[in-house]
N, C-alpha and C. Protein backbone atom coordinates (compact mmCIF):
# COMPACT_ATOMS: atom_id res chain seq x y z
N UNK A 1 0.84 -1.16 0.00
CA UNK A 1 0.00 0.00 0.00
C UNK A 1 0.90 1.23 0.00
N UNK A 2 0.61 2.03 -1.13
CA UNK A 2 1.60 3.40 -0.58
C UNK A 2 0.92 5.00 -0.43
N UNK A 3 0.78 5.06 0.80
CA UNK A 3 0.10 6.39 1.05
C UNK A 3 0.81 7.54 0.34
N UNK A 4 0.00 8.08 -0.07
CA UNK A 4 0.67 9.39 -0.92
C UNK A 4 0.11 10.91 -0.36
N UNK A 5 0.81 11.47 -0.26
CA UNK A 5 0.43 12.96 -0.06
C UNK A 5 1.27 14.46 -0.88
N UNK A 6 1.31 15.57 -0.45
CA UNK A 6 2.28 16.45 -1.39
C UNK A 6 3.18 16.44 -0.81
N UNK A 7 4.26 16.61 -0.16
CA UNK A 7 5.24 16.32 0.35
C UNK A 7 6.33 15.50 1.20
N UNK A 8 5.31 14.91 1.19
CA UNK A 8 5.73 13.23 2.31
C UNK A 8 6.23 13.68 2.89
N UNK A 9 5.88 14.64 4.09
CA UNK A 9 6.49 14.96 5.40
C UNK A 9 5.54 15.18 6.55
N UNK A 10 4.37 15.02 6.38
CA UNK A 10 3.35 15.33 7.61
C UNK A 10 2.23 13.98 7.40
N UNK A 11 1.37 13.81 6.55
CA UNK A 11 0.32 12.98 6.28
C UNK A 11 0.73 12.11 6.35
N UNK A 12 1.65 11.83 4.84
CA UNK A 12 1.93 9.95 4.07
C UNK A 12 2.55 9.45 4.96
N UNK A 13 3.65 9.64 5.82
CA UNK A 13 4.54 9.57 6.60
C UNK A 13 4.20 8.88 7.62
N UNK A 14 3.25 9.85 8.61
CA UNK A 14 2.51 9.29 9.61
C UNK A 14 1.39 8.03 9.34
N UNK A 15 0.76 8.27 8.14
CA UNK A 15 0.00 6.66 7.95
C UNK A 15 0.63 5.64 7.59
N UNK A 16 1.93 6.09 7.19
CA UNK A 16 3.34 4.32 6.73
C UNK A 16 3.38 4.06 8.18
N UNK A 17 3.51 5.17 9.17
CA UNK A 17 4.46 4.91 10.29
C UNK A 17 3.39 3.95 10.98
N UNK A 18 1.88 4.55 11.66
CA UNK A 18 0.82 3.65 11.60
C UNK A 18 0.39 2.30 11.54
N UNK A 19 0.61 2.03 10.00
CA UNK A 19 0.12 0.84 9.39
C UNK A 19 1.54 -0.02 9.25
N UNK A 20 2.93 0.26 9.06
CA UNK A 20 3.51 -0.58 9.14
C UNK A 20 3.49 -1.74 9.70
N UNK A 21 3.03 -1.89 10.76
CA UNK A 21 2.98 -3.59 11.66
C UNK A 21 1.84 -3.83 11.77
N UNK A 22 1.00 -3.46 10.45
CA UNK A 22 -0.31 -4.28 10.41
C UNK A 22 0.25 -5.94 9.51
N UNK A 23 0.19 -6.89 10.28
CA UNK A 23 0.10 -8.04 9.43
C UNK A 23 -0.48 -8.49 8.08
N UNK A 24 0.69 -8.34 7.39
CA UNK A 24 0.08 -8.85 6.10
C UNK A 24 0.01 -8.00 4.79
N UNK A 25 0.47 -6.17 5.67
CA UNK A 25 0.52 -5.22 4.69
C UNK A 25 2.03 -4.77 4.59
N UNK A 26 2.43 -4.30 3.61
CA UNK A 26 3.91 -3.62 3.28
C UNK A 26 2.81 -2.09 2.88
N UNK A 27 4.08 -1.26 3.73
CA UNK A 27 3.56 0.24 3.50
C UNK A 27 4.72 0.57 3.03
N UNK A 28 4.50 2.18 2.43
CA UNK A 28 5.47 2.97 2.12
C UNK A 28 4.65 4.05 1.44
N UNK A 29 5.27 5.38 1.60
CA UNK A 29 4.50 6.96 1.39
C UNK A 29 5.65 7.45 0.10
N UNK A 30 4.68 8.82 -0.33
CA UNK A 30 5.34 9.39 -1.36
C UNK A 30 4.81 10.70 -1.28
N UNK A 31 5.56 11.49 -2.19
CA UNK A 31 4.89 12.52 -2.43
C UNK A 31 4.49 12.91 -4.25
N UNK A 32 3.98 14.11 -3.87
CA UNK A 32 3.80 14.23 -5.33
C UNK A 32 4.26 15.72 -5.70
N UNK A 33 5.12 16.84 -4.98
CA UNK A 33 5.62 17.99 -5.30
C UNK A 33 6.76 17.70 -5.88
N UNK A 34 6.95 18.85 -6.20
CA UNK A 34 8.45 18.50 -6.87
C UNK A 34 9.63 18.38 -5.93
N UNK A 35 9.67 18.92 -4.74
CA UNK A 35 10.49 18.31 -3.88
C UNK A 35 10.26 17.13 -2.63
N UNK A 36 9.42 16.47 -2.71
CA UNK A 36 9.15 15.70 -1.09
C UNK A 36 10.18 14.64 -1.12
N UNK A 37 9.82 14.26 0.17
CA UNK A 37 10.69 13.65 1.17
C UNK A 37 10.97 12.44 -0.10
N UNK A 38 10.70 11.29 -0.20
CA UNK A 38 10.14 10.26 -1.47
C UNK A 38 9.46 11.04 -2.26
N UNK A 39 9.50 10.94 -3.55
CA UNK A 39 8.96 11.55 -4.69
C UNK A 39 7.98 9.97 -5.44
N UNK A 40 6.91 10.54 -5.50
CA UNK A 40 6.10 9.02 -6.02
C UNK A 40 6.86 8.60 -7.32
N UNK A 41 6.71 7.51 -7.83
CA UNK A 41 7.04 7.21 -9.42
C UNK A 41 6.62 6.21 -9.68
N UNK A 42 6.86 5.91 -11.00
CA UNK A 42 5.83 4.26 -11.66
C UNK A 42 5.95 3.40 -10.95
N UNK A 43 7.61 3.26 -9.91
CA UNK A 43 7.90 1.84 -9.90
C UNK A 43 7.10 1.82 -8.59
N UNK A 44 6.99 2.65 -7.87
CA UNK A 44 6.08 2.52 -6.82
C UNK A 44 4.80 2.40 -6.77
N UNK A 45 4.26 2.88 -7.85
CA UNK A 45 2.81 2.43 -7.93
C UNK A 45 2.79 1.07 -8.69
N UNK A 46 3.61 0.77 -9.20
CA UNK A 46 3.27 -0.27 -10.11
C UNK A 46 3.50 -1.46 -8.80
N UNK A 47 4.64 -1.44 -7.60
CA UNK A 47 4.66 -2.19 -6.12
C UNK A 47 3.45 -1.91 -5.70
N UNK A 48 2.62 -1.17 -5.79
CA UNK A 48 1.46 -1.02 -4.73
C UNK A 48 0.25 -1.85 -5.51
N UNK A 49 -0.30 -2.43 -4.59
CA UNK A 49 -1.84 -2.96 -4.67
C UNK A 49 -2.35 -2.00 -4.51
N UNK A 50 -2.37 -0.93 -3.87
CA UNK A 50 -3.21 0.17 -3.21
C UNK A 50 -3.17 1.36 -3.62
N UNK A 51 -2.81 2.65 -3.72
CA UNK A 51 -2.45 3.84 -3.28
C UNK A 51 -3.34 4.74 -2.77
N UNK A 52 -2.90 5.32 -1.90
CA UNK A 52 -4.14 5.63 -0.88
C UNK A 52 -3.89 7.24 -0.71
N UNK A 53 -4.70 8.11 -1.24
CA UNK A 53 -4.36 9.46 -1.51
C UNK A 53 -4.98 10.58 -0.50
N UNK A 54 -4.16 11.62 0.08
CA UNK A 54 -4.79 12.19 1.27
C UNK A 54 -5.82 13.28 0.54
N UNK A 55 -5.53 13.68 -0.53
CA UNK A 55 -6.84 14.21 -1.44
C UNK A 55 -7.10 13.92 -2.55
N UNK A 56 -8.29 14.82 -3.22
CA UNK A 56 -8.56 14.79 -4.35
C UNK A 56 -7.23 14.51 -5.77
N UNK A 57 -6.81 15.90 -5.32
CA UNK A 57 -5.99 16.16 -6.09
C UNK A 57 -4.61 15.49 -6.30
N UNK A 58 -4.15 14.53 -5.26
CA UNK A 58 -2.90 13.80 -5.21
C UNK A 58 -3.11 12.32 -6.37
N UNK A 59 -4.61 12.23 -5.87
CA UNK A 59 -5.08 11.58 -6.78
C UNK A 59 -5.34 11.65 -8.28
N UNK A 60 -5.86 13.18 -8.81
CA UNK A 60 -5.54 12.92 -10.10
C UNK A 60 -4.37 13.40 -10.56
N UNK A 61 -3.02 13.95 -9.87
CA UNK A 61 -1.95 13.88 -10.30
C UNK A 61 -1.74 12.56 -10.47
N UNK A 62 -1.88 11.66 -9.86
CA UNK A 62 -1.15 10.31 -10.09
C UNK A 62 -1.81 9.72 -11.57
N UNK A 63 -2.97 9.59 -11.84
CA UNK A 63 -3.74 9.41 -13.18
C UNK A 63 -3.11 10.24 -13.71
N UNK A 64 -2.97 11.06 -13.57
CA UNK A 64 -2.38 12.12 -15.06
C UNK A 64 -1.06 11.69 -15.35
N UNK A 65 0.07 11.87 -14.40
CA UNK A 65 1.55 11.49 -14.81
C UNK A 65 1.91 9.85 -14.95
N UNK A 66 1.28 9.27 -13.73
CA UNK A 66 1.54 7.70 -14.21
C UNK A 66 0.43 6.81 -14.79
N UNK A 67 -0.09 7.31 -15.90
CA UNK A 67 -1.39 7.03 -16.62
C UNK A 67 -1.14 5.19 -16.75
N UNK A 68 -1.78 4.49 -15.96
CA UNK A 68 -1.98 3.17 -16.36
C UNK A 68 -0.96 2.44 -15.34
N UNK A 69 -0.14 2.97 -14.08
CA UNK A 69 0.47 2.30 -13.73
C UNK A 69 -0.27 1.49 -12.54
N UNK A 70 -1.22 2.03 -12.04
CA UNK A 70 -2.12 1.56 -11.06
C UNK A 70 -3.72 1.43 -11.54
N UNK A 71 -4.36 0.68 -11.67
CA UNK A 71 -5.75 1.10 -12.05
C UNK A 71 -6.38 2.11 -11.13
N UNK A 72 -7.29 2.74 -12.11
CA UNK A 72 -8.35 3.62 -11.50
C UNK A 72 -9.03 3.10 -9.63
N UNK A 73 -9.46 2.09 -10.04
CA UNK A 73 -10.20 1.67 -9.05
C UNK A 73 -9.39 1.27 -7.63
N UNK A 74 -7.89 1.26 -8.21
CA UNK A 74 -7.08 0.96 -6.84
C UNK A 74 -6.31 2.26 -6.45
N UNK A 75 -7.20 3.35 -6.85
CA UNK A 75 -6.22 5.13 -5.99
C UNK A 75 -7.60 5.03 -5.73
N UNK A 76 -7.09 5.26 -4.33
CA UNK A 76 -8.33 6.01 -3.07
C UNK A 76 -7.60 7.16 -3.17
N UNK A 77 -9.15 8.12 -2.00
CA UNK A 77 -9.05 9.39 -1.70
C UNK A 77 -9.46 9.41 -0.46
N UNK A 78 -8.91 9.43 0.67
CA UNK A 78 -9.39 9.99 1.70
C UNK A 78 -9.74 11.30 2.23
N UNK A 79 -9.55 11.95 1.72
CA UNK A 79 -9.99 13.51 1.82
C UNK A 79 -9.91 14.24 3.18
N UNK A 80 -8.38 14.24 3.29
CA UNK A 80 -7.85 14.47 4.44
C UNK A 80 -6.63 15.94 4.19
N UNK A 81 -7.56 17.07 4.44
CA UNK A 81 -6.28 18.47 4.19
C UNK A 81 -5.28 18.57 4.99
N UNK A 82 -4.63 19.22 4.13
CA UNK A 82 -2.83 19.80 4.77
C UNK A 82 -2.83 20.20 6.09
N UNK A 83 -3.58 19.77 7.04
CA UNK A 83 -4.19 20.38 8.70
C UNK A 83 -3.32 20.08 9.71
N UNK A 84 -2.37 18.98 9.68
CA UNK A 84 -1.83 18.19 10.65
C UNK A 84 -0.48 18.15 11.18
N UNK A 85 0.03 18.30 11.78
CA UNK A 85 1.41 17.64 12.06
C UNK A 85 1.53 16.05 12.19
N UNK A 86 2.83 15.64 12.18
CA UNK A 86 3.69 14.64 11.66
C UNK A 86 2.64 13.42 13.31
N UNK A 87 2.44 12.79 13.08
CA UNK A 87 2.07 11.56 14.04
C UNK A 87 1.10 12.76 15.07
N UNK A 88 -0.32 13.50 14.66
CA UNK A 88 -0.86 14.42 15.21
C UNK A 88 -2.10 13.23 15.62
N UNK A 89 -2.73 13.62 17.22
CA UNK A 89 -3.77 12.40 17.51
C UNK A 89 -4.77 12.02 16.84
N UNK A 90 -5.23 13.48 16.35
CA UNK A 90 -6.53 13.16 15.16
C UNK A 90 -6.16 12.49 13.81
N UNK A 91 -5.41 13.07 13.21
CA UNK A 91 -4.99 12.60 12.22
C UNK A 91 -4.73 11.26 12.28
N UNK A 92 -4.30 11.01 12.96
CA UNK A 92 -3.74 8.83 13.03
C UNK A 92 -5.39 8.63 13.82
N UNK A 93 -6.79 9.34 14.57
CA UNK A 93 -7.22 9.16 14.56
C UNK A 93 -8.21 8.90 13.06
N UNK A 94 -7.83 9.44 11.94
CA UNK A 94 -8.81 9.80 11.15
C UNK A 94 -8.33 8.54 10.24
N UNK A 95 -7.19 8.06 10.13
CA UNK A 95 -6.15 6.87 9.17
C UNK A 95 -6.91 5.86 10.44
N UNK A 96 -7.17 5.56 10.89
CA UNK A 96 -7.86 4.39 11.35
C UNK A 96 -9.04 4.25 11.51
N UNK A 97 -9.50 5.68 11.29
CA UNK A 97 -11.18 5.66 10.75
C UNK A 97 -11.29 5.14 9.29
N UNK A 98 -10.75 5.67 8.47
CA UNK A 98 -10.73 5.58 7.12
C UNK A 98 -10.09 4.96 6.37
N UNK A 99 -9.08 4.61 6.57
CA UNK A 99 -8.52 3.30 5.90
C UNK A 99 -8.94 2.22 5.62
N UNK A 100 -9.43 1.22 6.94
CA UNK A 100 -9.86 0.39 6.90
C UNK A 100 -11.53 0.19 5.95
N UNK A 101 -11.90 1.43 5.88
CA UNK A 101 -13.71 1.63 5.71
C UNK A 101 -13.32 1.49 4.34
N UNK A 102 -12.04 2.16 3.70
CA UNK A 102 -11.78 2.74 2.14
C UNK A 102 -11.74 1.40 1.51
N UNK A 103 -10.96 0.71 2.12
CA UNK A 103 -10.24 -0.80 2.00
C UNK A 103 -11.04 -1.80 1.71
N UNK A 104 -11.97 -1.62 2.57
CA UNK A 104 -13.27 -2.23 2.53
C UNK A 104 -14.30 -2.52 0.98
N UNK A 105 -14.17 -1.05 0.61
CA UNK A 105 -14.98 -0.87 -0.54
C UNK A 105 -14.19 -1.73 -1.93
N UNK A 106 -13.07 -1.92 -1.79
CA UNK A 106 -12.13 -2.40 -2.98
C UNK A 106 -12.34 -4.08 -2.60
N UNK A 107 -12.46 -4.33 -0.92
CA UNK A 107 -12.20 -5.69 -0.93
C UNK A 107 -12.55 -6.82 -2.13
N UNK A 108 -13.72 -7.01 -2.83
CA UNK A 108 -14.53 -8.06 -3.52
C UNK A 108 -13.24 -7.92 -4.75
N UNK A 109 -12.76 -6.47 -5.35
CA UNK A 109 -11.96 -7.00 -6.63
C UNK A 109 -10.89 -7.27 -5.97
N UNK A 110 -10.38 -6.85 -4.64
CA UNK A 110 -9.18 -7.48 -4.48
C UNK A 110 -8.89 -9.13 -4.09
N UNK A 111 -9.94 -9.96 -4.14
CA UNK A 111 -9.67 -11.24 -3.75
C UNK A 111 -9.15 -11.97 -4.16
N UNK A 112 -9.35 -11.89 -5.58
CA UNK A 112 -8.50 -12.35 -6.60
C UNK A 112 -7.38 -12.74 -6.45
N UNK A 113 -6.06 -11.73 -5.42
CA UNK A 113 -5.10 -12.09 -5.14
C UNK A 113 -3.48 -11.53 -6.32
N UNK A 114 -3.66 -10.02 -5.98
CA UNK A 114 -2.74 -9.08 -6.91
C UNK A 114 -1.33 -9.89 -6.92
N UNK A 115 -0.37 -9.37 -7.61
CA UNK A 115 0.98 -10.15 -8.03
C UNK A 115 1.82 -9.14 -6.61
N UNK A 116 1.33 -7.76 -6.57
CA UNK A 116 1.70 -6.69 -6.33
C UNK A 116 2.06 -7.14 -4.52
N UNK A 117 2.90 -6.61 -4.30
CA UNK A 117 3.60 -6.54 -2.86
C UNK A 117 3.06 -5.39 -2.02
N UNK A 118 1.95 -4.06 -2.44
CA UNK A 118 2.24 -3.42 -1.49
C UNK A 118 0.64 -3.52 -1.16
């Protein structure tokens, strides 16, 4: 799964840090500015089963620049603004509200059983 946000320094960060020792998932964050911490790219979406986007818009940057590396149906949006600091209570409150619920909605095509590691 790779959480993405614009800078991978406050959001993506804190939901890798999170979900890392959930059994059974490989995390890792990105960004999508031109400078963040990790900078997203194909090879990372093309590792992810998931990508899990803190907005709208992280989301259709990723459709636009890596057109086809992830399907449509596997970039979420959690719709979570630039509000937070780095491991902030709400915020890791709101990644365990919503993750799991988002996750949820994809479950039936994901059973199948992706090639993909993340």
């Amino acid at each position: 799964m790779l959480f993405v946000c614009a800078q991978n320094r406050l959001r993506s960060p804190t939901a890798e840090s999170i979900f890392r020792d959930v059994d059974g998932w490989e995390v890792a964050s990105a960004g999508t500015n031109r400078d963040p911490e990790v900078p997203v790219s194909r090879d990372l979406l093309e590792w992810a089963d998931v990508a899990v986007c803190m907005e709208k818009r992280h989301r259709d940057i990723l459709r636009q620049r890596f057109r086809g590396a992830l399907p449509d149906n596997r970039i979420l949006t959690l719709g979570i603004p630039d509000d937070f600091e780095f491991m902030d209570a709400e915020l890791i409150r709101q990644f365990r509200r919503l993750v799991p619920w988002r996750l949820e909605a994809i479950r039936p095509r994901a059973a199948g059983g992706g090639e993909g590691a993340g």
